[in-house]
C-alpha atoms as a PDB file:
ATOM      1  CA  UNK A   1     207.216  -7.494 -24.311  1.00  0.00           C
ATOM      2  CA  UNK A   2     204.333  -5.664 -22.935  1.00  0.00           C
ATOM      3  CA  UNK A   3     203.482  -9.259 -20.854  1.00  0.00           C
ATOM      4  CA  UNK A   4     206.887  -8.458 -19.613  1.00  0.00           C
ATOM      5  CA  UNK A   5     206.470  -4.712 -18.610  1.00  0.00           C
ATOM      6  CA  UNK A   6     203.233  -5.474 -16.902  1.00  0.00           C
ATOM      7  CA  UNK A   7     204.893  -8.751 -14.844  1.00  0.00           C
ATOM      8  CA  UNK A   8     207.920  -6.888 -13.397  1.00  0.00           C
ATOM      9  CA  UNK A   9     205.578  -4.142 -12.103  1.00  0.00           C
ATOM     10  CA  UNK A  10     203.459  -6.698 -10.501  1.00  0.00           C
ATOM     11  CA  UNK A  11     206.936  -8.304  -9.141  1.00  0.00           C
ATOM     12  CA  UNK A  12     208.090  -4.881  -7.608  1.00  0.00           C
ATOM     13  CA  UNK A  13     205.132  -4.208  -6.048  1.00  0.00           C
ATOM     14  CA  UNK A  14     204.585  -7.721  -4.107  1.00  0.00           C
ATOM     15  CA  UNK A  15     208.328  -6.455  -3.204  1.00  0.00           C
ATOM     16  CA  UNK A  16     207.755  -3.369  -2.143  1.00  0.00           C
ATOM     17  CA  UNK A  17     204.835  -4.668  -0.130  1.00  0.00           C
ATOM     18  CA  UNK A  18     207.306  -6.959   1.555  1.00  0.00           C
ATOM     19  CA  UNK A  19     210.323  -4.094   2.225  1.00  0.00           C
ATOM     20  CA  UNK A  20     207.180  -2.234   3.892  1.00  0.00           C
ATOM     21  CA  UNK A  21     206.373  -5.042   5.729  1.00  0.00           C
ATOM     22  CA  UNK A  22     210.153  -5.401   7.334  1.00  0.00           C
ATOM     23  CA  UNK A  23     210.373  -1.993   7.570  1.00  0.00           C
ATOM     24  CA  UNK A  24     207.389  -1.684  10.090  1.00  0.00           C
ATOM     25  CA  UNK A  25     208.805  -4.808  11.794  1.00  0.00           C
ATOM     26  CA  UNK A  26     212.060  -3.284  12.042  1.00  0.00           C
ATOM     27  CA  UNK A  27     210.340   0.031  13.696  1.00  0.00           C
ATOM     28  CA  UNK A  28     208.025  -1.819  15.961  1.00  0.00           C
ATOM     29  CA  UNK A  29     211.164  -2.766  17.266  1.00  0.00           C
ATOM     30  CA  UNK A  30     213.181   0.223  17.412  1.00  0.00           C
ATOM     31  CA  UNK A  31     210.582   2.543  18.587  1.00  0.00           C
ATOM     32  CA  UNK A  32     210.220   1.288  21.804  1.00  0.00           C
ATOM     33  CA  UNK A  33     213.985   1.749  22.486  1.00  0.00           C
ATOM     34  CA  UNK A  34     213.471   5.283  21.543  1.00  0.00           C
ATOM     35  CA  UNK A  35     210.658   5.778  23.190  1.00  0.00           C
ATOM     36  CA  UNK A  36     212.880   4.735  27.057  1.00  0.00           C
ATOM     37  CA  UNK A  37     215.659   6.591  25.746  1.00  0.00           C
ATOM     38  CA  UNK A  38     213.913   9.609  24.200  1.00  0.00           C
ATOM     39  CA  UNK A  39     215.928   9.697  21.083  1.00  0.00           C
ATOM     40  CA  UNK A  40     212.803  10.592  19.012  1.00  0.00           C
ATOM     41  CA  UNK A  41     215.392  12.718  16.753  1.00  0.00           C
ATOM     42  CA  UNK A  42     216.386   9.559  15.026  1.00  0.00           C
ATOM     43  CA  UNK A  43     213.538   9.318  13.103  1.00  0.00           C
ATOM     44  CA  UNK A  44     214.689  11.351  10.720  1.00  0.00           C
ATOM     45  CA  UNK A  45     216.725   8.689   9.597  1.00  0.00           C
ATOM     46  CA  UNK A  46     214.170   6.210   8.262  1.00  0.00           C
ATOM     47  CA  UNK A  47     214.416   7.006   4.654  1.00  0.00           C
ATOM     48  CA  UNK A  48     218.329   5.784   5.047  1.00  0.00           C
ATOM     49  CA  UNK A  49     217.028   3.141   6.819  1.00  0.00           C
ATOM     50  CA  UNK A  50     214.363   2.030   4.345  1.00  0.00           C
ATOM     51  CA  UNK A  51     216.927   2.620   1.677  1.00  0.00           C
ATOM     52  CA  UNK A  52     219.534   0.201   3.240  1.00  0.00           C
ATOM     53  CA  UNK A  53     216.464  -2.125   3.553  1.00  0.00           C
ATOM     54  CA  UNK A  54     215.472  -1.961   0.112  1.00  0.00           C
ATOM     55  CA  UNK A  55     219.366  -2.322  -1.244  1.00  0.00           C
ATOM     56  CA  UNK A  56     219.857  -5.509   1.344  1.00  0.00           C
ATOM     57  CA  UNK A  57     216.487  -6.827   0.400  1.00  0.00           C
ATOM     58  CA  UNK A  58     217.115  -6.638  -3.739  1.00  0.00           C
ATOM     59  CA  UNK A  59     220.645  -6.986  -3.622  1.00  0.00           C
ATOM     60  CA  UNK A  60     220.441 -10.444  -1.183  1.00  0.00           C
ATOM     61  CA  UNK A  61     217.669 -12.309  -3.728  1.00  0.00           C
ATOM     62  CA  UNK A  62     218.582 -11.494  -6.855  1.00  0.00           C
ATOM     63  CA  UNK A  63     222.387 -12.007  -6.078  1.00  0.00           C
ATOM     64  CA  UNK A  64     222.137 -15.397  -4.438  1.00  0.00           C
ATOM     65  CA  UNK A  65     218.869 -16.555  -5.960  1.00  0.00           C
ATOM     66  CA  UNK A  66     218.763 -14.470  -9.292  1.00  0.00           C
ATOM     67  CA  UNK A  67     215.302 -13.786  -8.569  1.00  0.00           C
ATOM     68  CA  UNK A  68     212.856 -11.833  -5.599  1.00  0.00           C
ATOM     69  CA  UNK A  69     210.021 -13.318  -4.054  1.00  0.00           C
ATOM     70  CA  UNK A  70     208.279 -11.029  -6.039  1.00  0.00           C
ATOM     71  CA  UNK A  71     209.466 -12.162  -9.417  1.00  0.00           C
ATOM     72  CA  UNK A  72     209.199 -15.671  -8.512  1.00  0.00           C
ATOM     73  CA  UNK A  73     205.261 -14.914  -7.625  1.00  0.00           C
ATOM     74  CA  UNK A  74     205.366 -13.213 -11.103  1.00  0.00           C
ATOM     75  CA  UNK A  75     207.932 -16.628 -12.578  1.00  0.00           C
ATOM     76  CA  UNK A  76     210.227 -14.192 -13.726  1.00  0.00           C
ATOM     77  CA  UNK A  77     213.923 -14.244 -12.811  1.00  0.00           C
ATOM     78  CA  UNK A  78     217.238 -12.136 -13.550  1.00  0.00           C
ATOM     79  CA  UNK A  79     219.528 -13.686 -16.026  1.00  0.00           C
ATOM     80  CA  UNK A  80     223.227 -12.473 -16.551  1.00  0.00           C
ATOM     81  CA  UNK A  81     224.413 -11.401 -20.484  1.00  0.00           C
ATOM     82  CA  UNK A  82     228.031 -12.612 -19.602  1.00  0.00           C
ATOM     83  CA  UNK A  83     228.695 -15.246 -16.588  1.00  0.00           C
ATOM     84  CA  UNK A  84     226.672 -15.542 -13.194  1.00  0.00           C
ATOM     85  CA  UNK A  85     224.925 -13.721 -11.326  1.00  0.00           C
ATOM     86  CA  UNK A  86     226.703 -12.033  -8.361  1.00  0.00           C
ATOM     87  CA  UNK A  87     226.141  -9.677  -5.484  1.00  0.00           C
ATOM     88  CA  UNK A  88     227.658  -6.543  -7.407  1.00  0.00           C
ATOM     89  CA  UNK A  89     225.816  -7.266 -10.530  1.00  0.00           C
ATOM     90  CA  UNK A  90     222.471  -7.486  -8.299  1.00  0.00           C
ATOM     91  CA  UNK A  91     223.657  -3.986  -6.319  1.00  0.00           C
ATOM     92  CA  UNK A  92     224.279  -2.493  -9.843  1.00  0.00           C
ATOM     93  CA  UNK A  93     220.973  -3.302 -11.607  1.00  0.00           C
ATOM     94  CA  UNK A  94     219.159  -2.237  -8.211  1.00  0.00           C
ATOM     95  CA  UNK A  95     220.541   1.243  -7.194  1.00  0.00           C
ATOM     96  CA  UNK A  96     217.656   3.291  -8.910  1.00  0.00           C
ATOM     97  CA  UNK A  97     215.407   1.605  -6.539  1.00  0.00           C
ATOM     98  CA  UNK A  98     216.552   3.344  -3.473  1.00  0.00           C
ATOM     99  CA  UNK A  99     213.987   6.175  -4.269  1.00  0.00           C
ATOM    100  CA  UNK A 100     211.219   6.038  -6.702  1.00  0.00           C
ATOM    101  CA  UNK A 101     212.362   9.077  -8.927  1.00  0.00           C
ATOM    102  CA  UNK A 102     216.024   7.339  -9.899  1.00  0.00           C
ATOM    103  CA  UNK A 103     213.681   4.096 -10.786  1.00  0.00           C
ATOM    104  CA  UNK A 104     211.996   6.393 -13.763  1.00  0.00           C
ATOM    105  CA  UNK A 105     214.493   7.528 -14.963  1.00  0.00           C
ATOM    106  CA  UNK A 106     216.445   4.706 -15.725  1.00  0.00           C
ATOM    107  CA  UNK A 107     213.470   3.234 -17.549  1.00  0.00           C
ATOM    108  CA  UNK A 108     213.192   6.318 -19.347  1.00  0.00           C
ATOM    109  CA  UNK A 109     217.119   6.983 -20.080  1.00  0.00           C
ATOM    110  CA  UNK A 110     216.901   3.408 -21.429  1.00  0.00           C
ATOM    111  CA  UNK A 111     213.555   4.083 -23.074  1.00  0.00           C
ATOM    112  CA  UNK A 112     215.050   7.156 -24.706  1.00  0.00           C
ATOM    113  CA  UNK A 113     218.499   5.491 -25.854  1.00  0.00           C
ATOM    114  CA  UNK A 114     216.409   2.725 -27.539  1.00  0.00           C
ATOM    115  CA  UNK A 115     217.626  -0.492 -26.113  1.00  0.00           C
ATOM    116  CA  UNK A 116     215.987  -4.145 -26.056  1.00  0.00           C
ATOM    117  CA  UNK A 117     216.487  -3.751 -22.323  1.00  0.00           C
ATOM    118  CA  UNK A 118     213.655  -2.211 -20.296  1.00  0.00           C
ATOM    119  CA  UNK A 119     216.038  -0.390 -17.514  1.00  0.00           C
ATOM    120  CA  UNK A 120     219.522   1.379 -18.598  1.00  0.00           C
ATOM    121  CA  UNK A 121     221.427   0.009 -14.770  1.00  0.00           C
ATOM    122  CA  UNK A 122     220.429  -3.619 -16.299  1.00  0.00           C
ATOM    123  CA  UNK A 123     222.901  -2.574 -19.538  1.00  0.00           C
ATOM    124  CA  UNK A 124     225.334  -1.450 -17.162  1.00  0.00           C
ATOM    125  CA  UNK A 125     225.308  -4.200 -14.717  1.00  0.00           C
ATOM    126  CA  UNK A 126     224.957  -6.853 -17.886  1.00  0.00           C
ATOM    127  CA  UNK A 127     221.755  -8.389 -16.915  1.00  0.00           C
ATOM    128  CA  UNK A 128     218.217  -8.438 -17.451  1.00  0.00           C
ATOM    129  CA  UNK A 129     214.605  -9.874 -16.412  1.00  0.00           C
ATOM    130  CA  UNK A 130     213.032 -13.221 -18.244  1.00  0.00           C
ATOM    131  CA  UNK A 131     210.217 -15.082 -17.879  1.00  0.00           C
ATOM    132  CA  UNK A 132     211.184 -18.347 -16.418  1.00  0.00           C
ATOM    133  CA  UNK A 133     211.599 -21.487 -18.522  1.00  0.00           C
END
């Protein structure tokens, strides 16, 4: 278990390296169409922004592929309790990670509540994270 613990925080950091990554892309475009049109005020938006690019990012892998580039550096995957894996099951397990706060606390609501899971939106979406076969 604690092999576990220690391999999904190495998977969500590679990932967060890479959402970083896209979101500076993403701004090295953007900012130079601000910059002609002087709409500087919109950059007050980029926590939405990296939100939406954290949600599309997690949602897109680990609903099509069950698994993030991250985990798959780490050869750990998302598995489904009942059925496959799906888009909404991947948005459900991932909403803490808009922000970091919502991320501790469901791994401390779940921690609390005592379950075999290790985050409490992986009980409600009816997944959870295994090392690959």
């Amino acid at each position: 278990m604690q092999n576990l613990w220690g391999k999904r925080f190495a998977a969500l950091i590679i990932d967060f390296l890479i959402v970083i990554l896209i979101t500076w892309v993403f701004s090295g475009i953007v900012y130079p169409l601000l910059a002609v049109t002087n709409t500087f005020g919109i950059l007050n938006y980029w926590i939405i922004v990296t939100a939406v690019i954290v949600m599309v990012y997690f949602t897109y892998f680990e609903g099509k592929l069950g698994t993030t580039p991250g985990k798959s550096v780490m050869k750990i995957e998302v598995v489904v309790d009942d059925g496959e894996m799906n888009y909404q099951k991947a948005f459900i397990r991932n909403i803490s990670k808009i922000l970091g706060i919502p991320l501790i606390l469901d791994i401390m609501v779940d921690y609390i509540a005592g379950s075999s899971k290790l985050r409490y939106l992986d009980e409600v979406a009816g997944t959870d994270v295994k090392l690959k076969a």
